[in-house]
N, C-alpha and C. Protein backbone atom coordinates (compact mmCIF):
# COMPACT_ATOMS: atom_id res chain seq x y z
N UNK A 1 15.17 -26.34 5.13
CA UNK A 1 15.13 -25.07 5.84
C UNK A 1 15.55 -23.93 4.92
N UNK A 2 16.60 -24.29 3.85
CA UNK A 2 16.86 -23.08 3.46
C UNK A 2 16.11 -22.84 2.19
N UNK A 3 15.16 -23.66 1.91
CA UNK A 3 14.08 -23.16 1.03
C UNK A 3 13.10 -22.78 1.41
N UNK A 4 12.87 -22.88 2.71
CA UNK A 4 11.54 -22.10 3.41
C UNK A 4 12.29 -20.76 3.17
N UNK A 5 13.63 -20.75 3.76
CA UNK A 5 13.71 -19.37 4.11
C UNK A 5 13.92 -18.59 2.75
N UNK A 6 14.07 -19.35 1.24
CA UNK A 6 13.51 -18.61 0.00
C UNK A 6 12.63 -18.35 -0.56
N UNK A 7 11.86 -19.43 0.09
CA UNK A 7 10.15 -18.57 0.08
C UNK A 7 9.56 -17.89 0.51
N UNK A 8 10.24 -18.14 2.12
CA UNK A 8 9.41 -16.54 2.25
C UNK A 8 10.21 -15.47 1.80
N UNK A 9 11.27 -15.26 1.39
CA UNK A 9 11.74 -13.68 1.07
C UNK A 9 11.44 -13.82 -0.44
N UNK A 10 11.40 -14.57 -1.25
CA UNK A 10 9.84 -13.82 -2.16
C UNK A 10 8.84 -13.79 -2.05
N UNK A 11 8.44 -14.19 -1.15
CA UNK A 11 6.84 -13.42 -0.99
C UNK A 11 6.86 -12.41 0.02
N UNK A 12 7.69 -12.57 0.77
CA UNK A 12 7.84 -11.14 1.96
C UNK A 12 8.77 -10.68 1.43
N UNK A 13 10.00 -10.69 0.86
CA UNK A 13 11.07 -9.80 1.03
C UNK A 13 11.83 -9.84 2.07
N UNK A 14 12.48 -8.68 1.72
CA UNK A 14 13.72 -8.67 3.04
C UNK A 14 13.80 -7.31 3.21
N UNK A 15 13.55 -7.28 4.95
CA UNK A 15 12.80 -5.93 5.49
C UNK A 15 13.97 -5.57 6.08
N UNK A 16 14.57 -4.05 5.71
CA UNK A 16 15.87 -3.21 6.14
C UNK A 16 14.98 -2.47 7.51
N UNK A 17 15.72 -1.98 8.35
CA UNK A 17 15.65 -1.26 9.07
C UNK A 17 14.84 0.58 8.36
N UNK A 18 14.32 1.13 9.20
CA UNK A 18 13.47 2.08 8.54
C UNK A 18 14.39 3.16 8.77
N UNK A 19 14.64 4.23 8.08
CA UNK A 19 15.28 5.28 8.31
C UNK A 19 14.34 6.39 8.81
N UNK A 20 14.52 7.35 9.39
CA UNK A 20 13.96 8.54 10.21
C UNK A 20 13.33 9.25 9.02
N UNK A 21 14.15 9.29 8.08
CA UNK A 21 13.00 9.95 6.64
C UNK A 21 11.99 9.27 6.65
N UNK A 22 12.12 7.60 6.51
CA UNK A 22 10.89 7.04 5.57
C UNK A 22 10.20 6.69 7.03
N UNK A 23 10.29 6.93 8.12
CA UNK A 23 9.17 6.98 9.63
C UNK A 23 8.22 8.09 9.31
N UNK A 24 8.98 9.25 9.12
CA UNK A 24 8.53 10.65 9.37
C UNK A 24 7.58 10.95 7.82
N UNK A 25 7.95 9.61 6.97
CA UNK A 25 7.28 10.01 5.48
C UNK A 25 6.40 9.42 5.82
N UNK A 26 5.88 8.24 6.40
CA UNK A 26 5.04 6.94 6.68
C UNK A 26 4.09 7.68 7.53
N UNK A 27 4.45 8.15 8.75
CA UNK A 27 3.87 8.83 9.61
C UNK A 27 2.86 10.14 8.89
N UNK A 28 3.38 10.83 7.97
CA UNK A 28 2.72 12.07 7.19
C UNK A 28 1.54 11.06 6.72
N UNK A 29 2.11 9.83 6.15
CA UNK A 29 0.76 9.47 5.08
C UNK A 29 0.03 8.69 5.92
N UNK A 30 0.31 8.41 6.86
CA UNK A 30 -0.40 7.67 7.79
C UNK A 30 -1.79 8.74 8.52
N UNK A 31 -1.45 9.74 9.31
CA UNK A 31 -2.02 10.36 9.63
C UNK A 31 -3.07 11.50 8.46
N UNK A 32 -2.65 11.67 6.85
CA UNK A 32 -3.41 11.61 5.96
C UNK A 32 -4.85 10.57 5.74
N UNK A 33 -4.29 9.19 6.33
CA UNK A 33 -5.05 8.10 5.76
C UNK A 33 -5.79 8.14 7.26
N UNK A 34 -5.51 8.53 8.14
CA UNK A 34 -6.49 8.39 9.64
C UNK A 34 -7.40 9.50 9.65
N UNK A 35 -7.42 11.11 9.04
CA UNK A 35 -7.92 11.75 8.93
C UNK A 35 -9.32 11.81 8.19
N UNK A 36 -9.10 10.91 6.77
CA UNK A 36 -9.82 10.77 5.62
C UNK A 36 -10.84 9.66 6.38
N UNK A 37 -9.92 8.81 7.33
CA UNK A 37 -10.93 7.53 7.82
C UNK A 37 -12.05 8.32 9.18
N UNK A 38 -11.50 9.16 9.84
CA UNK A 38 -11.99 9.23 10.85
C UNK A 38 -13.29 10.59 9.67
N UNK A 39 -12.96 11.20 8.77
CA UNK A 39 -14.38 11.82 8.39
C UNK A 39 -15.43 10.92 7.72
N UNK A 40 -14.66 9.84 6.84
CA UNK A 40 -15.65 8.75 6.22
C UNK A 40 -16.56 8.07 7.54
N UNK A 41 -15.92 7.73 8.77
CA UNK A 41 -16.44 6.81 9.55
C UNK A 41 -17.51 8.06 10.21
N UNK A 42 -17.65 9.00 10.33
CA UNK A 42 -18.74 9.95 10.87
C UNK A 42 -20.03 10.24 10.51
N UNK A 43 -19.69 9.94 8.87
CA UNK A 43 -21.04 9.66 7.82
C UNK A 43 -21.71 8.78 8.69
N UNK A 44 -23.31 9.43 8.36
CA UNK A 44 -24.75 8.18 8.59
C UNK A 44 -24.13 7.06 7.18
N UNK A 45 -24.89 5.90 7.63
CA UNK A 45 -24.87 4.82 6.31
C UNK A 45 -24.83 5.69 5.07
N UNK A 46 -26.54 6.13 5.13
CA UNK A 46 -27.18 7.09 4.00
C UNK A 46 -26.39 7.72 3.55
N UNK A 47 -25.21 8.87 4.17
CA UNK A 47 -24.75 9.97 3.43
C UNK A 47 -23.52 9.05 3.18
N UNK A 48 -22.81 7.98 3.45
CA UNK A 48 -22.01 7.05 2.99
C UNK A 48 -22.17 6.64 2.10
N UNK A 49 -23.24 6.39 1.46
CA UNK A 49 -24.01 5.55 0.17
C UNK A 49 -24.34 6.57 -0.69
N UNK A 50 -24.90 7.97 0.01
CA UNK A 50 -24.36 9.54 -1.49
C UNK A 50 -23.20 9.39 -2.01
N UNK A 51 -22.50 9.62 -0.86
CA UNK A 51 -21.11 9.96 -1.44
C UNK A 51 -21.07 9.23 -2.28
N UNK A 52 -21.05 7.57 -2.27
CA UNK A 52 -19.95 6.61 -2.87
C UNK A 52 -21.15 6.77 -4.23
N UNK A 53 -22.45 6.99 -4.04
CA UNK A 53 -22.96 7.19 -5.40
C UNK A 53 -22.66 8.50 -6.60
N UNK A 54 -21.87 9.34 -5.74
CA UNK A 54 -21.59 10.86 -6.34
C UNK A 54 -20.11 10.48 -6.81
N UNK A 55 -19.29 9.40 -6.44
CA UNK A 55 -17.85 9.27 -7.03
C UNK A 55 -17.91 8.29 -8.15
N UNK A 56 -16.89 9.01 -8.84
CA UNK A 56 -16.61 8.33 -10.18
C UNK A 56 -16.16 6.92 -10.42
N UNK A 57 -16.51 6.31 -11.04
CA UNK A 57 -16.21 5.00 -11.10
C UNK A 57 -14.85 4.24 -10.53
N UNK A 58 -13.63 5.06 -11.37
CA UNK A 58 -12.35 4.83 -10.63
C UNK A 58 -12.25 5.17 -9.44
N UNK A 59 -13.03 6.15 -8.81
CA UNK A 59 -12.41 6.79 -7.50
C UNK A 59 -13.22 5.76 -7.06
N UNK A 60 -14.71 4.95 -6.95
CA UNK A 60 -15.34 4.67 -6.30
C UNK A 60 -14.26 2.77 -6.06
N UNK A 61 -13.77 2.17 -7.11
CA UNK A 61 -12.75 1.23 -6.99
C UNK A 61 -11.91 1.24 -6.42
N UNK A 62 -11.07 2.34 -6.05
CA UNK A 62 -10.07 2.70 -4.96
C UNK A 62 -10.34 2.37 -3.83
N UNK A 63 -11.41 3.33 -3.72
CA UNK A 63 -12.23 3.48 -1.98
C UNK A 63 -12.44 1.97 -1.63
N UNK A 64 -12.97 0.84 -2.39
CA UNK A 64 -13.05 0.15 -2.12
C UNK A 64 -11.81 -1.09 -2.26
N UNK A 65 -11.07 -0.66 -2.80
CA UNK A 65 -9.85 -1.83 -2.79
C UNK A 65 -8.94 -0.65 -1.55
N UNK A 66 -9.43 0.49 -1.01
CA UNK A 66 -8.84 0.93 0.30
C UNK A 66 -9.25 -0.27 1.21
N UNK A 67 -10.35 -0.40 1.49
CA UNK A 67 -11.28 -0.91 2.29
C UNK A 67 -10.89 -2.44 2.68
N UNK A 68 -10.23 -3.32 1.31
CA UNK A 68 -10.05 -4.25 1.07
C UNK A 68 -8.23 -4.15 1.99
N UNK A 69 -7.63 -3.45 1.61
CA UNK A 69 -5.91 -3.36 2.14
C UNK A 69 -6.67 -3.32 3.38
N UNK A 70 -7.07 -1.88 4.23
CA UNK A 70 -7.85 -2.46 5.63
C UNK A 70 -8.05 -3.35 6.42
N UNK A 71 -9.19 -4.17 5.60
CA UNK A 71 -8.97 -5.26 6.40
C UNK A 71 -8.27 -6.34 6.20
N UNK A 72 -7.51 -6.46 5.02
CA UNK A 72 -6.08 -7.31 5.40
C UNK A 72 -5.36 -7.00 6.21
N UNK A 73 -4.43 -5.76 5.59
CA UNK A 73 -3.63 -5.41 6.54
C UNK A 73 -3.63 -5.05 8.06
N UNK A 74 -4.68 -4.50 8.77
CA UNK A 74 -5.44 -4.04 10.06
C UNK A 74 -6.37 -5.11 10.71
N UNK A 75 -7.37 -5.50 10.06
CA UNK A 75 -8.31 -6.73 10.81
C UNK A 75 -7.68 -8.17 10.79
N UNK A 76 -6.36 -8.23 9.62
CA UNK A 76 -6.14 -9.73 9.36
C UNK A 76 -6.84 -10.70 8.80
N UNK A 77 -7.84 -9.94 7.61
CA UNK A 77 -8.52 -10.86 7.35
C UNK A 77 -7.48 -11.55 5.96
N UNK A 78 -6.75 -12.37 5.89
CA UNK A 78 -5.78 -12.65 5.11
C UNK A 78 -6.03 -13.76 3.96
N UNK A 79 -7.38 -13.90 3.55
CA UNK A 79 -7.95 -14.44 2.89
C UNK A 79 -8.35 -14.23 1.58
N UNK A 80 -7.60 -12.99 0.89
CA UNK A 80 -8.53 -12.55 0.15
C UNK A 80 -6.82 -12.37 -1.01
N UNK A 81 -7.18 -12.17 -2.64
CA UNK A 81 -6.01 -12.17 -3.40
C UNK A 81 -5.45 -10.58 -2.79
N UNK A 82 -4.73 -10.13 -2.84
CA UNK A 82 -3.93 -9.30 -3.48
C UNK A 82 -2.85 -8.97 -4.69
N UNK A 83 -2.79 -7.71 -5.20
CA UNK A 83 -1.98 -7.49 -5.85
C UNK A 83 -0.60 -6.53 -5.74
N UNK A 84 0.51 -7.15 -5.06
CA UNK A 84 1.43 -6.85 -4.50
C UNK A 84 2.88 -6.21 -5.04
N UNK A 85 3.26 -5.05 -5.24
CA UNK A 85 4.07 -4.63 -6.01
C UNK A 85 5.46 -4.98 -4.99
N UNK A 86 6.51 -5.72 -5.10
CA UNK A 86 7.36 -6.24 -4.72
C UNK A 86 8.34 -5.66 -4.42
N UNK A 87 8.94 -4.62 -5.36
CA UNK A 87 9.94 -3.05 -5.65
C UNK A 87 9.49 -2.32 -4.19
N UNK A 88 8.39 -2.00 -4.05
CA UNK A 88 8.37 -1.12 -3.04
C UNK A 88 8.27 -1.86 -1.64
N UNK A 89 7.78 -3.44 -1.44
CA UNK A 89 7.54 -3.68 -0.47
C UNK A 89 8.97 -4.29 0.25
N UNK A 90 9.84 -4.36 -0.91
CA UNK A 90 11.47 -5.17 -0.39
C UNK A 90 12.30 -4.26 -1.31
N UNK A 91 13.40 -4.45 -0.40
CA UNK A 91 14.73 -4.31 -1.40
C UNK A 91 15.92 -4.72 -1.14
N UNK A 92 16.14 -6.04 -1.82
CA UNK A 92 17.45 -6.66 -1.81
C UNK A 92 18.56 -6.67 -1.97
N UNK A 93 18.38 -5.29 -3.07
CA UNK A 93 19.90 -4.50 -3.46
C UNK A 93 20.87 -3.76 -2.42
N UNK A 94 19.94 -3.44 -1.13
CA UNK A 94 20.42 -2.74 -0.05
C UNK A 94 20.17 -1.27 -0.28
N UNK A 95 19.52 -0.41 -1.12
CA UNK A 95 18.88 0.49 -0.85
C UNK A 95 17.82 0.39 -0.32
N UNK A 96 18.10 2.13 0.90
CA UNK A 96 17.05 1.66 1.65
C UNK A 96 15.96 2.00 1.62
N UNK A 97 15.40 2.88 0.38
CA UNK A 97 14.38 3.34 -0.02
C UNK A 97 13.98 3.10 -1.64
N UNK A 98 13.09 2.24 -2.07
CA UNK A 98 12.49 2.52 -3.53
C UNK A 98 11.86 3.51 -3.66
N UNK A 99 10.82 4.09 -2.66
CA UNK A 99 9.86 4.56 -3.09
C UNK A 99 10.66 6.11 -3.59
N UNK A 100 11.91 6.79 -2.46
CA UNK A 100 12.44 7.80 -2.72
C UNK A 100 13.20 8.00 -4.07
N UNK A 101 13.58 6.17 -4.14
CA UNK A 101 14.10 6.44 -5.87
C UNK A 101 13.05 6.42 -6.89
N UNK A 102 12.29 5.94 -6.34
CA UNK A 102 10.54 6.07 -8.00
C UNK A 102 10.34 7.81 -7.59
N UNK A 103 10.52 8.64 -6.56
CA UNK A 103 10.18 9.80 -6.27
C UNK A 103 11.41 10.61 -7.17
N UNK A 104 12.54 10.51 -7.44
CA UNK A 104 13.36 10.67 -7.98
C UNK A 104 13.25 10.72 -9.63
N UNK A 105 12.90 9.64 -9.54
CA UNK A 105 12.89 9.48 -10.89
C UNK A 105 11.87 10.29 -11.69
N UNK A 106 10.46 10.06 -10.81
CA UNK A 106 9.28 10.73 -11.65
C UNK A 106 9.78 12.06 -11.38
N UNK A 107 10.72 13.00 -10.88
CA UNK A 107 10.97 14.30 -11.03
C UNK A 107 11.63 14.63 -11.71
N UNK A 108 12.46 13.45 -12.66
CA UNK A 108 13.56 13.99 -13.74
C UNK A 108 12.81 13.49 -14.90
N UNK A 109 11.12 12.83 -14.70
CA UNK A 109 10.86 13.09 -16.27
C UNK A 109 10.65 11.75 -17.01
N UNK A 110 11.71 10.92 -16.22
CA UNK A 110 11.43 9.36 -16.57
C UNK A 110 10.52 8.60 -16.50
N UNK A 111 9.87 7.66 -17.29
CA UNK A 111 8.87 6.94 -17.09
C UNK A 111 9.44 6.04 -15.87
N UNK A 112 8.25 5.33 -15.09
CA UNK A 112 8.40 4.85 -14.21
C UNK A 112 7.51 3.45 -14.40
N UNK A 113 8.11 2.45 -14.32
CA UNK A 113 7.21 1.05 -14.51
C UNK A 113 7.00 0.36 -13.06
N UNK A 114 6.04 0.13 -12.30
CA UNK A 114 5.81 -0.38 -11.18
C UNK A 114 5.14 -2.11 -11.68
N UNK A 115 6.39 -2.92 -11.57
CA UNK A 115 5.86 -4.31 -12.04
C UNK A 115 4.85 -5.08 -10.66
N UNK A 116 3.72 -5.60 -11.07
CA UNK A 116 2.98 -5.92 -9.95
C UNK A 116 2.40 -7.54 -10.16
N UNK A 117 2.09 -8.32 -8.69
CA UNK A 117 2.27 -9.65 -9.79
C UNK A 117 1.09 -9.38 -8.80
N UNK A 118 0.08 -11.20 -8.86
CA UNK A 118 -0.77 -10.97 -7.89
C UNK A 118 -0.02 -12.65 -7.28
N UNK A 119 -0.73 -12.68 -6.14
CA UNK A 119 -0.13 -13.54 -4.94
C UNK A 119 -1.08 -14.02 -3.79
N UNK A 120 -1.81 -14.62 -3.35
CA UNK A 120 -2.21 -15.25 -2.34
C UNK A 120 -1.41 -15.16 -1.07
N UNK A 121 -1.87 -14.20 -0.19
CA UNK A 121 -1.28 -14.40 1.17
C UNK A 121 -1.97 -14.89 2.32
């Protein structure tokens, strides 16, 4: 039992309670990411298939590894690799925010290394 329960907190982590900042930060980017979805989803096929032919190679990889988090994360299709940055998705140290300390950091100038492994979920 108590190696199940070390496996899963490296591959899940260990989930703190959310603070009212990082709701109200989640919520901003959330409703960013519902906005962008609800104009993409309005496109005909056709002007779906301009666009993605008018974006640049990197942007056009994004859009589609968006597409890919989607339906993992939202449809459950849980079949597929990901590549999971660990720092931001847990924190064991008991801070309760990474992302506010990588936000921190990239404002004083410091390089910032986001280690990412990949993982089967």
């Amino acid at each position: 039992a108590a190696a199940a329960g070390v496996i899963y907190l490296y591959f899940h982590g260990l989930r703190l309670p959310y603070t009212a900042t990082q709701r109200r930060m989640m919520n901003d980017a959330f409703m960013e990411v519902y906005q962008a979805a609800d104009a993409l989803c309005r496109l005909t096929p056709e002007a779906g298939t301009d666009m993605m032919l008018r974006l640049q190679e990197w942007d056009r990889w994004y859009v589609h590894r968006s597409a890919q988090i989607i339906r993992f994360e939202v449809l459950g299709d849980k079949h597929k690799w990901r590549v999971v940055d660990k720092s931001l998705s847990s924190d064991l140290s008991g801070v309760l925010s990474s992302t506010e300390n990588i936000a921190a950091r990239n404002k004083s100038g410091s390089e910032v290394s986001m280690p990412t492994r990949m993982i089967y979920i």
